[in-house]
C-alpha atoms as a PDB file:
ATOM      1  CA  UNK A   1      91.084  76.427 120.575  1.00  0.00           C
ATOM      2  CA  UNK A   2      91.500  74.833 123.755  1.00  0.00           C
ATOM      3  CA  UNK A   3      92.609  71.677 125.088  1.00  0.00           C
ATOM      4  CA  UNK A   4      90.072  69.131 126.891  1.00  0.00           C
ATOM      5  CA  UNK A   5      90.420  68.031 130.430  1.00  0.00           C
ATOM      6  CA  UNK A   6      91.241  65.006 131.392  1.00  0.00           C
ATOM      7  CA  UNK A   7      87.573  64.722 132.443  1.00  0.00           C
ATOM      8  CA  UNK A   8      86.072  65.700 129.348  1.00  0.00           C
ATOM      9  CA  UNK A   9      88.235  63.038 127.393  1.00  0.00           C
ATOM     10  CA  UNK A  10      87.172  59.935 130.381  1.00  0.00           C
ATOM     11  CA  UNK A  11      83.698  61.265 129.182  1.00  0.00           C
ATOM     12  CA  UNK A  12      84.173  61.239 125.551  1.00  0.00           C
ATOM     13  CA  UNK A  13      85.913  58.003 125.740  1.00  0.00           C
ATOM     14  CA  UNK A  14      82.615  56.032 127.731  1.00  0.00           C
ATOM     15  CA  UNK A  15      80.398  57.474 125.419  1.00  0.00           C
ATOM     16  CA  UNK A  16      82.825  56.399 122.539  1.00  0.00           C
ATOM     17  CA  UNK A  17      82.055  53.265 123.355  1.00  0.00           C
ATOM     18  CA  UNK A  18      78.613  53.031 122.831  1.00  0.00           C
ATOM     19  CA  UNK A  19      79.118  53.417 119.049  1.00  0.00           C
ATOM     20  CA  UNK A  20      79.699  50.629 116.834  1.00  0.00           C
ATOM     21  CA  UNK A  21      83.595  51.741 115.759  1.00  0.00           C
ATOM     22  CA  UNK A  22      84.174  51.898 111.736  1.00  0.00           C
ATOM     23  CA  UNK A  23      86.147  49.133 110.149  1.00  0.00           C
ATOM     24  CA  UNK A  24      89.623  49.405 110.178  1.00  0.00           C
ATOM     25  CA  UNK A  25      89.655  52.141 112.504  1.00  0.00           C
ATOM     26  CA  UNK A  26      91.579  52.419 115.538  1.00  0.00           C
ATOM     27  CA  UNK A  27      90.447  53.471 119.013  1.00  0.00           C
ATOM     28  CA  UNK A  28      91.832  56.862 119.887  1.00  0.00           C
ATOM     29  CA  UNK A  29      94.926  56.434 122.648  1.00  0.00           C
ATOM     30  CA  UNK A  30      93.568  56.437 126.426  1.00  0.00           C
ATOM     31  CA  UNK A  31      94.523  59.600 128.299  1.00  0.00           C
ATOM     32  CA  UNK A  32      96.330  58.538 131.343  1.00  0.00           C
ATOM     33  CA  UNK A  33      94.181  59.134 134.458  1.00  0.00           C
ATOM     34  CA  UNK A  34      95.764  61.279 136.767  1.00  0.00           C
ATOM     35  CA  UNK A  35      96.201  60.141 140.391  1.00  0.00           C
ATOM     36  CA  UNK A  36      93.642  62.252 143.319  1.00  0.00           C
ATOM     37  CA  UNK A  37      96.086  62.039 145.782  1.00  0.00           C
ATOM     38  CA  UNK A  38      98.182  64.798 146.289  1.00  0.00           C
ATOM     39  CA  UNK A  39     102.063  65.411 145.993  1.00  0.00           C
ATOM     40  CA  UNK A  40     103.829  64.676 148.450  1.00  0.00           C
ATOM     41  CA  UNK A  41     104.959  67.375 150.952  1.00  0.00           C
ATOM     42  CA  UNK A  42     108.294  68.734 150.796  1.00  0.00           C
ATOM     43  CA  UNK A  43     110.524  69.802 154.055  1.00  0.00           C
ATOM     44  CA  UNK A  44     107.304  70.023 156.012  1.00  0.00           C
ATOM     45  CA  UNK A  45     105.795  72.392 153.924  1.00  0.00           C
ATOM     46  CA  UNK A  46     102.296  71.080 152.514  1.00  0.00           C
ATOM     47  CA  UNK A  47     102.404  71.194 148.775  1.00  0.00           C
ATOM     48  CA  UNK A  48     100.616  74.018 147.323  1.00  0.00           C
ATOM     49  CA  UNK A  49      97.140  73.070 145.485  1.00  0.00           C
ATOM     50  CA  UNK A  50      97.030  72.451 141.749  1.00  0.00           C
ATOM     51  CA  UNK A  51      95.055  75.595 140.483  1.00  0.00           C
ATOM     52  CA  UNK A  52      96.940  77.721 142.677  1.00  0.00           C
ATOM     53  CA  UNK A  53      99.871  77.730 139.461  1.00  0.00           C
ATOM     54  CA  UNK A  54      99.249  80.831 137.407  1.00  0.00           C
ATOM     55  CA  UNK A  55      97.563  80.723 134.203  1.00  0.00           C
ATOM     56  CA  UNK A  56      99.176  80.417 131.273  1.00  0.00           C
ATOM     57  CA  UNK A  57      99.247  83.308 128.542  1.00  0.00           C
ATOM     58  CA  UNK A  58      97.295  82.388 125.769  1.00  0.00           C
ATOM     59  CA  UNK A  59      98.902  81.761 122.685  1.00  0.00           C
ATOM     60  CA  UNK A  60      98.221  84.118 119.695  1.00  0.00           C
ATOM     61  CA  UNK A  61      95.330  82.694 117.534  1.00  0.00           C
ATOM     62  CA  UNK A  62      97.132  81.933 113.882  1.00  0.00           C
ATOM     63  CA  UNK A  63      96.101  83.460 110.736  1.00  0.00           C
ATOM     64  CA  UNK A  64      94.009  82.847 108.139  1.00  0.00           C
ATOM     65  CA  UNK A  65      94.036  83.004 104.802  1.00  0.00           C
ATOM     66  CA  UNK A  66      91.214  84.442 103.121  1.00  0.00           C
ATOM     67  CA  UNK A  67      88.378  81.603 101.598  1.00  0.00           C
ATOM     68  CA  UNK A  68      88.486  80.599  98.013  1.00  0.00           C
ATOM     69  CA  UNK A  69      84.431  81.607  97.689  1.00  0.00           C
ATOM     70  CA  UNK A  70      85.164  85.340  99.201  1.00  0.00           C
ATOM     71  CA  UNK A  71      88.095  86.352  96.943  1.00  0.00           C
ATOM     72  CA  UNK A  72      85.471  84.969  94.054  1.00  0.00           C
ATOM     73  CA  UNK A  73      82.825  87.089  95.240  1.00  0.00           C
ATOM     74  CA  UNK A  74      85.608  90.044  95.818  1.00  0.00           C
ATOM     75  CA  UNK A  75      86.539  89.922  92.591  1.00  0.00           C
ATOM     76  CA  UNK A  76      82.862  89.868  90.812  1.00  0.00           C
ATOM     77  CA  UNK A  77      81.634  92.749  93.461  1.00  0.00           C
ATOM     78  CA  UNK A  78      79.766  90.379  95.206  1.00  0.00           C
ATOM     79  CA  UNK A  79      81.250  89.959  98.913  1.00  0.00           C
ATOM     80  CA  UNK A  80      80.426  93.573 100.887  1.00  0.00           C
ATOM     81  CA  UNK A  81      83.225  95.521 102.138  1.00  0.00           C
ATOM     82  CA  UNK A  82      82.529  97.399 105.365  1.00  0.00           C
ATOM     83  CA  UNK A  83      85.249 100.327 105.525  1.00  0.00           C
ATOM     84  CA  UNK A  84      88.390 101.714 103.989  1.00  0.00           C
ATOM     85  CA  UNK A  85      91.806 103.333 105.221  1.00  0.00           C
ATOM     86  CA  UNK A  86      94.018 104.850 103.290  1.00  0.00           C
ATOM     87  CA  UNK A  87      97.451 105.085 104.440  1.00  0.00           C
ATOM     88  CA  UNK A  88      99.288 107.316 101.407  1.00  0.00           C
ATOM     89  CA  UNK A  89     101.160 110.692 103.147  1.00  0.00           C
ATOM     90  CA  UNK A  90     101.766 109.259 106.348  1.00  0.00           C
ATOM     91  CA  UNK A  91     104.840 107.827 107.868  1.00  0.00           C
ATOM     92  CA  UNK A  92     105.262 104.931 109.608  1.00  0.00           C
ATOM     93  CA  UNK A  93     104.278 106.006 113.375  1.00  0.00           C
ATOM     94  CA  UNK A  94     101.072 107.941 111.799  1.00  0.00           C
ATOM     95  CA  UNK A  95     100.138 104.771 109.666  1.00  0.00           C
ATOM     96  CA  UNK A  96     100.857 102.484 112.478  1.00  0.00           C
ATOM     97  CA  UNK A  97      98.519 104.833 114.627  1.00  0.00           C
ATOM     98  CA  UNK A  98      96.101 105.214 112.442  1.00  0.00           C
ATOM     99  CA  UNK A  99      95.939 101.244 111.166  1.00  0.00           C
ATOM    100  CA  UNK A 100      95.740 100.022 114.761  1.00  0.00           C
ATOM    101  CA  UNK A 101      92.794 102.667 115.702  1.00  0.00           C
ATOM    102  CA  UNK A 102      90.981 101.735 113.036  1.00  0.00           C
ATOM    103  CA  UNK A 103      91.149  98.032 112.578  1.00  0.00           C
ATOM    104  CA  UNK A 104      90.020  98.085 116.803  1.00  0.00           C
ATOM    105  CA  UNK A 105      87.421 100.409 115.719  1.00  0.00           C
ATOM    106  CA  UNK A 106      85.833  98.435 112.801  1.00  0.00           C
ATOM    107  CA  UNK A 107      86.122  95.404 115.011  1.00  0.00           C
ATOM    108  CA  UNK A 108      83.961  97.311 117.618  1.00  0.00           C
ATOM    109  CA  UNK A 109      81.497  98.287 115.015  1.00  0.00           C
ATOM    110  CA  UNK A 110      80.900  94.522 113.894  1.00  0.00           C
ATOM    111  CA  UNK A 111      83.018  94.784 110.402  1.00  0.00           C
ATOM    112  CA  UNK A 112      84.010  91.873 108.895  1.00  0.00           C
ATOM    113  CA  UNK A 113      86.146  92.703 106.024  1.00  0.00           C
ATOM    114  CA  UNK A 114      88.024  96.851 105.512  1.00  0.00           C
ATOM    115  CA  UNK A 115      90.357  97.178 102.821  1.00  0.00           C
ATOM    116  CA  UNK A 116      94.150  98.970 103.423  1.00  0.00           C
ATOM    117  CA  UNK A 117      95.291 100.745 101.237  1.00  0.00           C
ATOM    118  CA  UNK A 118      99.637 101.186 101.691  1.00  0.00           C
ATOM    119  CA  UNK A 119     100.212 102.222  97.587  1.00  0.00           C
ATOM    120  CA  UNK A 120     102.735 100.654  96.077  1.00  0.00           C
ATOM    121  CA  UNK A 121     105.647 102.596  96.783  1.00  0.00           C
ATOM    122  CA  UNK A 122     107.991 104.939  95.147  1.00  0.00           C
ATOM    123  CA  UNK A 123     108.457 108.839  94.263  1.00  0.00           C
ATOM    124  CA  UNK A 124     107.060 110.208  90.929  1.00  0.00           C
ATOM    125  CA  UNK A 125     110.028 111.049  89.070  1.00  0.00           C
ATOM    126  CA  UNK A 126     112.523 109.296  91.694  1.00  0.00           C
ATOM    127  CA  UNK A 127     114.513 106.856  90.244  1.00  0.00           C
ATOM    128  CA  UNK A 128     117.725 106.808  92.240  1.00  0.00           C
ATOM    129  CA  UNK A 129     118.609 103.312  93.620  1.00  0.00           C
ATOM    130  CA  UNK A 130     118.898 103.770  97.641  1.00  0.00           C
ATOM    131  CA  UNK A 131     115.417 105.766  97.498  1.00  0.00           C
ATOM    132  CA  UNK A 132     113.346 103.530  99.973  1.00  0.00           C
ATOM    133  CA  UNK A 133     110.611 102.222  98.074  1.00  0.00           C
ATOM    134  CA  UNK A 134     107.269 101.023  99.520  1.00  0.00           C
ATOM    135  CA  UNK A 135     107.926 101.219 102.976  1.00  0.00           C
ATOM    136  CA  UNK A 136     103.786 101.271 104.155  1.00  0.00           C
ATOM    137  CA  UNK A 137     103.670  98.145 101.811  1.00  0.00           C
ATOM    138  CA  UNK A 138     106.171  96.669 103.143  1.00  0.00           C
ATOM    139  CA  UNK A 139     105.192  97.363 107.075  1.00  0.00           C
ATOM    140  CA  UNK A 140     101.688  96.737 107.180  1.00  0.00           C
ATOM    141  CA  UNK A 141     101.710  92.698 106.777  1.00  0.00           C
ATOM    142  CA  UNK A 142     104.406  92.683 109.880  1.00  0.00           C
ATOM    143  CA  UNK A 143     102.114  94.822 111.876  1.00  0.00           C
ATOM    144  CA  UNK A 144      99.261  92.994 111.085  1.00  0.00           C
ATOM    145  CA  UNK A 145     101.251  90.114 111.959  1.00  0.00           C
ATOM    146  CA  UNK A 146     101.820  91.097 115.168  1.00  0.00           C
ATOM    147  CA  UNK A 147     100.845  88.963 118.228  1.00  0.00           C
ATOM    148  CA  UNK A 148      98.520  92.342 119.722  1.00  0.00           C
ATOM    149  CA  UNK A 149      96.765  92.607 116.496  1.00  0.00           C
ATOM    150  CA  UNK A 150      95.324  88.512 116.175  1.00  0.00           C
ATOM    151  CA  UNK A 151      92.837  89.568 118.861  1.00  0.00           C
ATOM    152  CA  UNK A 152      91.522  91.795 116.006  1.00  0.00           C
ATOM    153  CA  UNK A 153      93.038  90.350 112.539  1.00  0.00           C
ATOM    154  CA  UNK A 154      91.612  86.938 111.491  1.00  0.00           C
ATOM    155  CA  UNK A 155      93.752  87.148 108.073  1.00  0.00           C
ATOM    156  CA  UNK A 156      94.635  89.641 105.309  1.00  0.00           C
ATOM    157  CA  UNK A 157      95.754  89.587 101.378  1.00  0.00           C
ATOM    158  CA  UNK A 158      96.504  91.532  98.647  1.00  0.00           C
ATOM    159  CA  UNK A 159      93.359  93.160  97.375  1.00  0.00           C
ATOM    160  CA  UNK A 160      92.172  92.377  93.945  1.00  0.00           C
ATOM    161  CA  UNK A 161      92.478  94.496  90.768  1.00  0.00           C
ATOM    162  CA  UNK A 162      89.402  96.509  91.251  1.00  0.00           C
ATOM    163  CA  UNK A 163      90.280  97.558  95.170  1.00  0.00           C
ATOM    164  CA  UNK A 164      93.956  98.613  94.797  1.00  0.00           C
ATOM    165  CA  UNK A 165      95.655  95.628  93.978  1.00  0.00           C
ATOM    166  CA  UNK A 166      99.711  95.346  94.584  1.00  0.00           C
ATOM    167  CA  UNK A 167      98.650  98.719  96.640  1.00  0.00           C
ATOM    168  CA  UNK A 168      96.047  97.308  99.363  1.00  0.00           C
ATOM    169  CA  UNK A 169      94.804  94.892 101.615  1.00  0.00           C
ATOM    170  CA  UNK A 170      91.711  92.546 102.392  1.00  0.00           C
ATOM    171  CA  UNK A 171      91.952  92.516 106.322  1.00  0.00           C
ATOM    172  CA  UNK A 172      89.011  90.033 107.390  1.00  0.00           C
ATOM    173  CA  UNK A 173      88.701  91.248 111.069  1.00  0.00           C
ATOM    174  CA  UNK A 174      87.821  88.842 114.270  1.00  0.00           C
ATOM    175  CA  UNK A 175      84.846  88.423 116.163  1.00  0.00           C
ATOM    176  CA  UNK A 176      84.739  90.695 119.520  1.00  0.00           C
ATOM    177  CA  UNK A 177      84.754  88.394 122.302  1.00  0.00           C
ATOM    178  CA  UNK A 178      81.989  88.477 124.326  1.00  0.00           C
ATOM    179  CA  UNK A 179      82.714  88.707 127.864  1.00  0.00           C
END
């Protein structure tokens, strides 16, 4: 979300005050008007023009958790899931591959909500206690953590019962931007 301008606040604020103002409530702080003169110069030089400074980089948008009324409608089949990936046999650079690919690709196609699948972890019969267990489960909530993947990640949980449980994911995905 951005921030307002200083013009877009002046605004807000005169037509704030054509409203009768609840009781009790406080007027919102005045923004502080900047000046329309410019800087002045320094050693000569004329100062160089305010939107000449380079944008800043936006920040990642935060996650979000999924909605009460969806994991309901999850867990009584209600709520449509659009795709699937199943991550079980690769390792991590072929899971990271593949997650990435597909999570831009449902995006793409308009998806709203794709299920990964890491499994839980573990070896049959393995019970020796430096086996690395679960790695995929581990991995996939920092990579879809990652500040490249909010474009396309709006939030993610562990599925319900029915769709894999401990084992996989709800990933809602984000809107495309249109440009």
């Amino acid at each position: 979300m951005r921030r307002l301008t200083d013009e877009e606040i002046a605004l807000w604020a005169e037509v704030a005050k054509s409203v009768a103002r609840r009781r009790g409530a406080a007027p919102p702080p005045a923004a502080q008007a900047k000046s329309a003169t410019p800087p002045p110069e320094r050693d000569g030089a004329p100062a160089a023009p305010p939107s000449a400074a380079p944008p800043k980089p936006r920040a990642a948008p935060p996650l979000a958790p999924l909605e009460r009324r969806l994991k309901r409608d999850l867990s009584r089949g209600r709520a449509e899931i659009d795709s699937a990936i199943d991550l079980h046999g690769m390792n991590q650079a072929q899971a990271h591959q593949a997650l990435r690919g597909f999570l831009v690709h449902m995006q793409t196609q308009g998806a709203k909500l794709v299920i990964v699948v890491t499994g839980k972890g573990g070896r049959q019969g393995s019970t020796e206690w430096f086996d690395e267990r679960g790695v995929l489960r581990r991995l996939v909530p920092q990579w879809l953590r990652e500040a490249d993947m909010r474009a396309v990640v709006l939030g993610f949980e562990e599925a319900g019962r029915a769709h894999g449980g401990a084992g996989a994911l709800y990933v809602r995905i984000r809107r495309r931007e249109r440009r």
